[in-house]
Each structure stands twice: as structure tokens, then as C-alpha cells.
N, C-alpha and C. Protein backbone atom coordinates (compact mmCIF):
# COMPACT_ATOMS: atom_id res chain seq x y z
N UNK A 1 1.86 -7.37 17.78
CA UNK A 1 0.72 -6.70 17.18
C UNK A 1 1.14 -5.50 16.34
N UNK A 2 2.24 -4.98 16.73
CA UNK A 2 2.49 -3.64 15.73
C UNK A 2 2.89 -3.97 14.42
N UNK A 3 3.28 -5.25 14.23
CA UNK A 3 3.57 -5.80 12.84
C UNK A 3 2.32 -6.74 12.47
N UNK A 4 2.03 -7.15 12.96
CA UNK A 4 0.70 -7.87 12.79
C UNK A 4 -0.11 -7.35 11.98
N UNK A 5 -1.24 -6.39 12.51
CA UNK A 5 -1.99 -5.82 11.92
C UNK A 5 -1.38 -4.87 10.26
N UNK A 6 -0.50 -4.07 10.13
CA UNK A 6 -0.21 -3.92 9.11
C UNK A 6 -0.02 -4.80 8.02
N UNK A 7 0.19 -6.11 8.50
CA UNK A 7 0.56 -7.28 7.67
C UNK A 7 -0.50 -7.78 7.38
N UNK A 8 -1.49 -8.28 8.11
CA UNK A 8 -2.65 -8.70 7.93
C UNK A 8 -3.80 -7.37 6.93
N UNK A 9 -3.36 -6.51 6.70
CA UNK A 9 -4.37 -5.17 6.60
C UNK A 9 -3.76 -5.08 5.06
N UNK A 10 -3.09 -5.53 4.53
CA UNK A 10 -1.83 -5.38 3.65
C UNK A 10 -2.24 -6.40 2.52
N UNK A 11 -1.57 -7.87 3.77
CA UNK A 11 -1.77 -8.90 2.62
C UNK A 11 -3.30 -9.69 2.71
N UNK A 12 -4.30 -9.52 3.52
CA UNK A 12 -5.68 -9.73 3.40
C UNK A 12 -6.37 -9.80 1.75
N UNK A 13 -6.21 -8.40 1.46
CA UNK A 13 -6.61 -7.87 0.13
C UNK A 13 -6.25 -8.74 -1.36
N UNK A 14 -4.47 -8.30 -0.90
CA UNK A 14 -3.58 -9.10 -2.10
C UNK A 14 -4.43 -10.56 -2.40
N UNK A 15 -4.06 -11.41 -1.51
CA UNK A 15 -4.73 -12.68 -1.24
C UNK A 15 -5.85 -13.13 -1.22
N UNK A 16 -6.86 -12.00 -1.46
CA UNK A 16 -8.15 -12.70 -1.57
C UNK A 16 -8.48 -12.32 -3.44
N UNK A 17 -7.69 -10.91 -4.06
CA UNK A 17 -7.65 -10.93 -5.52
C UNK A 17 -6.84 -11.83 -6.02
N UNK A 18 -5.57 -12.40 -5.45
CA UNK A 18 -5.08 -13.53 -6.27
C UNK A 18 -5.95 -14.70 -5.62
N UNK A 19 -6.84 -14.76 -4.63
CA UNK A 19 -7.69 -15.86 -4.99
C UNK A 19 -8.90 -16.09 -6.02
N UNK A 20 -9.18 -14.71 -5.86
CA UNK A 20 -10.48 -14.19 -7.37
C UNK A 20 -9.70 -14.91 -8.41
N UNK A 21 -8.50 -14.16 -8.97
CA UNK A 21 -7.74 -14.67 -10.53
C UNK A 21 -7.47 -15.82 -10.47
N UNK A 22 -7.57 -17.19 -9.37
CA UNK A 22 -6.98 -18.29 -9.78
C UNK A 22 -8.61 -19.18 -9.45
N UNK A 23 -9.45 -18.75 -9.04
CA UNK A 23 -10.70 -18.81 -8.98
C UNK A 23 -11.28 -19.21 -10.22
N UNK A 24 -11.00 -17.76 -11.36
CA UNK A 24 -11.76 -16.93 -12.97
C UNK A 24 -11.02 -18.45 -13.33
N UNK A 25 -9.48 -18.49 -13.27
CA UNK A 25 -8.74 -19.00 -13.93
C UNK A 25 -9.77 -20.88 -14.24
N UNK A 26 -9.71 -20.87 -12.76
CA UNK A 26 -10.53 -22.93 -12.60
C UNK A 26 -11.42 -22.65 -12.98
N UNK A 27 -12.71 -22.31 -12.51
CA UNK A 27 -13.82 -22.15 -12.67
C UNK A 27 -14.83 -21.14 -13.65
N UNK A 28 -14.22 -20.23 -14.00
CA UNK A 28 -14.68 -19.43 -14.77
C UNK A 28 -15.58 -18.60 -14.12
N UNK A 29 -17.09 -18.33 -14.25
CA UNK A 29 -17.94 -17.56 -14.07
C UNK A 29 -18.35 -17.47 -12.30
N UNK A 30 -18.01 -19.16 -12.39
CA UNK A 30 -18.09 -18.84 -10.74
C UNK A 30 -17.56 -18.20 -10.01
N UNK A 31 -16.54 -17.60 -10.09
CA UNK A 31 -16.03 -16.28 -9.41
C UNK A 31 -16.93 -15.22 -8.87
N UNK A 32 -18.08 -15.37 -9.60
CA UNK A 32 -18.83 -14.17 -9.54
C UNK A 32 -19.42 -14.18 -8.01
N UNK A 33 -20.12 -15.73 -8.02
CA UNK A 33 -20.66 -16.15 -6.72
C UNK A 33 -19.96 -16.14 -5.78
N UNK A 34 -18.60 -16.27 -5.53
CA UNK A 34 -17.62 -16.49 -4.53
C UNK A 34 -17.69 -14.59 -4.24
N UNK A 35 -17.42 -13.77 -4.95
CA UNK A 35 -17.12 -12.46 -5.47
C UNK A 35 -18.29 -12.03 -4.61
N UNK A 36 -19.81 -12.21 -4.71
CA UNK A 36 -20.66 -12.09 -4.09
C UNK A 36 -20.64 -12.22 -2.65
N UNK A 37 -20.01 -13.42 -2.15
CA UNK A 37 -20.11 -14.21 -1.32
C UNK A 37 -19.25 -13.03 -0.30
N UNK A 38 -17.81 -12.96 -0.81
CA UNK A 38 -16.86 -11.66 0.12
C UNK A 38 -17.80 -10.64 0.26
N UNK A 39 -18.56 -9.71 -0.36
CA UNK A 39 -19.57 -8.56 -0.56
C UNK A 39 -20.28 -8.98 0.39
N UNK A 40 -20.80 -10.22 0.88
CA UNK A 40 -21.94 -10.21 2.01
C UNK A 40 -21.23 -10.29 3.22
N UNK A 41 -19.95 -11.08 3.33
CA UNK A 41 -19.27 -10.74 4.02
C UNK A 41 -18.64 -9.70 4.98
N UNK A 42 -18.17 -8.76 3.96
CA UNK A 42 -17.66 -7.24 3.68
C UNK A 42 -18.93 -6.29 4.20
N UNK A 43 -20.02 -6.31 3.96
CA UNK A 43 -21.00 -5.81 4.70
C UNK A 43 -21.62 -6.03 5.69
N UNK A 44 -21.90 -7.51 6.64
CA UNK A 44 -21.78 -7.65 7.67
C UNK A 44 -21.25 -7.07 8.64
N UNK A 45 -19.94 -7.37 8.28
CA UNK A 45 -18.96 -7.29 9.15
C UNK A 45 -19.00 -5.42 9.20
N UNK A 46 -19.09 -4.87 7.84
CA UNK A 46 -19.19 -3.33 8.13
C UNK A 46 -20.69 -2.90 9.12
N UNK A 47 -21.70 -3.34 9.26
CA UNK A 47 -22.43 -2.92 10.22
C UNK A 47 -22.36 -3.24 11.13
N UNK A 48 -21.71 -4.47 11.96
CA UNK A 48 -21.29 -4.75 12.91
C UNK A 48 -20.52 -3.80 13.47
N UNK A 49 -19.40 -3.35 13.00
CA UNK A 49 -18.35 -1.95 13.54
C UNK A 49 -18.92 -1.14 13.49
N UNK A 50 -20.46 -0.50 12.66
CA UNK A 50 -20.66 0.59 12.70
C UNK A 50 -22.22 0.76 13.73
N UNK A 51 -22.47 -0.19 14.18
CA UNK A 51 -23.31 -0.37 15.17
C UNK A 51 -22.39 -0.22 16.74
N UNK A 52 -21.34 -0.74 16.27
CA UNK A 52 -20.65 -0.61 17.69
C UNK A 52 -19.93 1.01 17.82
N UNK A 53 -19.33 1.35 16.68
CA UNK A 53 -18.97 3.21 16.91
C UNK A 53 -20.14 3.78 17.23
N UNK A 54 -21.19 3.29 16.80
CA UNK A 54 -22.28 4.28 17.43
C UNK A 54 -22.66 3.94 18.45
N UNK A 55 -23.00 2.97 19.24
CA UNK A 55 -23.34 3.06 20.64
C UNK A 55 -22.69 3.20 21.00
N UNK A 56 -20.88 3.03 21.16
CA UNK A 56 -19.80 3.75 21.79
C UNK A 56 -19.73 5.21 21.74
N UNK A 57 -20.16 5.96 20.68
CA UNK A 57 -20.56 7.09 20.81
C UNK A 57 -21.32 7.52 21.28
N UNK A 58 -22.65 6.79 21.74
CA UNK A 58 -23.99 7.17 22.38
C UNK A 58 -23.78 7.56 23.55
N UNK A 59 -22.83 6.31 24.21
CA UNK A 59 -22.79 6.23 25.81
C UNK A 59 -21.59 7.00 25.96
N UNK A 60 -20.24 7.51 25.33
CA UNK A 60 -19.76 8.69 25.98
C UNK A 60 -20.47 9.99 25.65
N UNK A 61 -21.20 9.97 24.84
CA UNK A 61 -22.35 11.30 24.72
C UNK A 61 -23.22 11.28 26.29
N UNK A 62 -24.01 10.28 26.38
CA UNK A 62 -24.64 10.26 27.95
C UNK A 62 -23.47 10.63 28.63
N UNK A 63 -22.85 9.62 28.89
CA UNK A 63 -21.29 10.00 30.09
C UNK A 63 -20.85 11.41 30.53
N UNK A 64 -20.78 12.33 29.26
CA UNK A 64 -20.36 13.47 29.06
C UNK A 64 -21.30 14.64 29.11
N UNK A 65 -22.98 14.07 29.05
CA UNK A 65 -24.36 14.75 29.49
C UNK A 65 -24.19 14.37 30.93
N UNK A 66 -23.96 13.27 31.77
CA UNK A 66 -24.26 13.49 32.52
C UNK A 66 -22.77 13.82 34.00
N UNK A 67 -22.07 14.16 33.47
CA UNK A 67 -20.61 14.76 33.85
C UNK A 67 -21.24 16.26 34.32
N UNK A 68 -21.70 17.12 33.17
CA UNK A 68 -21.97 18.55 33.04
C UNK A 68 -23.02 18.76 33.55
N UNK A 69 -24.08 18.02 33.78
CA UNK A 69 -25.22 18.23 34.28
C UNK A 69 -25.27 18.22 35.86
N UNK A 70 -25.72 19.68 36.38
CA UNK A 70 -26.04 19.40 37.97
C UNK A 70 -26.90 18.48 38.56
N UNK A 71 -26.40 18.19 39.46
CA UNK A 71 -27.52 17.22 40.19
C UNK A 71 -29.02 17.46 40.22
N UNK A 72 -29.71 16.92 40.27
CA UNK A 72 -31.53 17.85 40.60
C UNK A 72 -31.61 17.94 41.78
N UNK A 73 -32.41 18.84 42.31
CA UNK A 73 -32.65 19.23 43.78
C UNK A 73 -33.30 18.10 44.34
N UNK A 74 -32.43 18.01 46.02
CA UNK A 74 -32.96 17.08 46.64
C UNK A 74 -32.28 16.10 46.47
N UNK A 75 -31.31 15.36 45.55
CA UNK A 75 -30.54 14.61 45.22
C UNK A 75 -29.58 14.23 46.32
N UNK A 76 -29.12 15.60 47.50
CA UNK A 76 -28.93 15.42 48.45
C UNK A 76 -26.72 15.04 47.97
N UNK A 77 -26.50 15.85 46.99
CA UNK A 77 -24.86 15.85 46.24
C UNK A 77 -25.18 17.30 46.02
């Protein structure tokens, strides 16, 4: 994995613009739609991670409210 991910993070990119240019190259305009197609992709996938940093943030926010917080009376701790 320590080579992995740099590799994959690296050549992901490369490989999907030399798939755009050999794309333009066959097809011409259709690139655009394919081009589109990564963009819906690419945004999915970005609210997916950013739905998950935030409830991962939510619940060590609770975690960490309720760490500091005394017990309520009667709680019997």
C-alpha cells in the first residue's frame, strides 16, 4: 500500500487525459460526453467523502461533548 496509493493517485489522472486525447482523436466531439460523464463521477464520489468527514466529525464532536461533560445528578457515577 505505501507504493500503491501514490501510484494509483499519480497515474489515475495521466490515464484518464490520455484517454480524453485518444477519445478527441476517434470520435471527435464525443469526448465532451465521456468528459461529462468523469464530472458526474468526480462529484459523487466527492460528496460521498464529504458526507462521511462530516459525520466523522459530528460523532467525535459528541464523543468529546460527552467526555467533558459531568454526569447529571442522580446518574448515580
Amino acid at each position: 500500500m505505501r507504493i500503491a496509493k501514490p501510484m494509483l493517485l499519480i497515474t489515475t489522472p495521466i490515464g484518464l487525459a490520455i484517454g480524453l486525447y485518444e477519445g478527441w482523436r476517434l470520435a471527435g466531439g464525443l469526448v465532451f460526453i465521456m468528459a461529462a460523464l468523469m464530472l458526474v463521477i468526480a462529484a459523487a464520489f466527492g460528496s460521498v467523502v464529504y458526507t462521511i468527514r462530516k459525520e466523522r466529525a459530528e460523532e467525535e464532536r459528541k464523543k468529546a461533548e460527552a467526555g467533558q461533560s459531568p454526569a447529571p445528578p442522580g446518574s448515580g457515577t
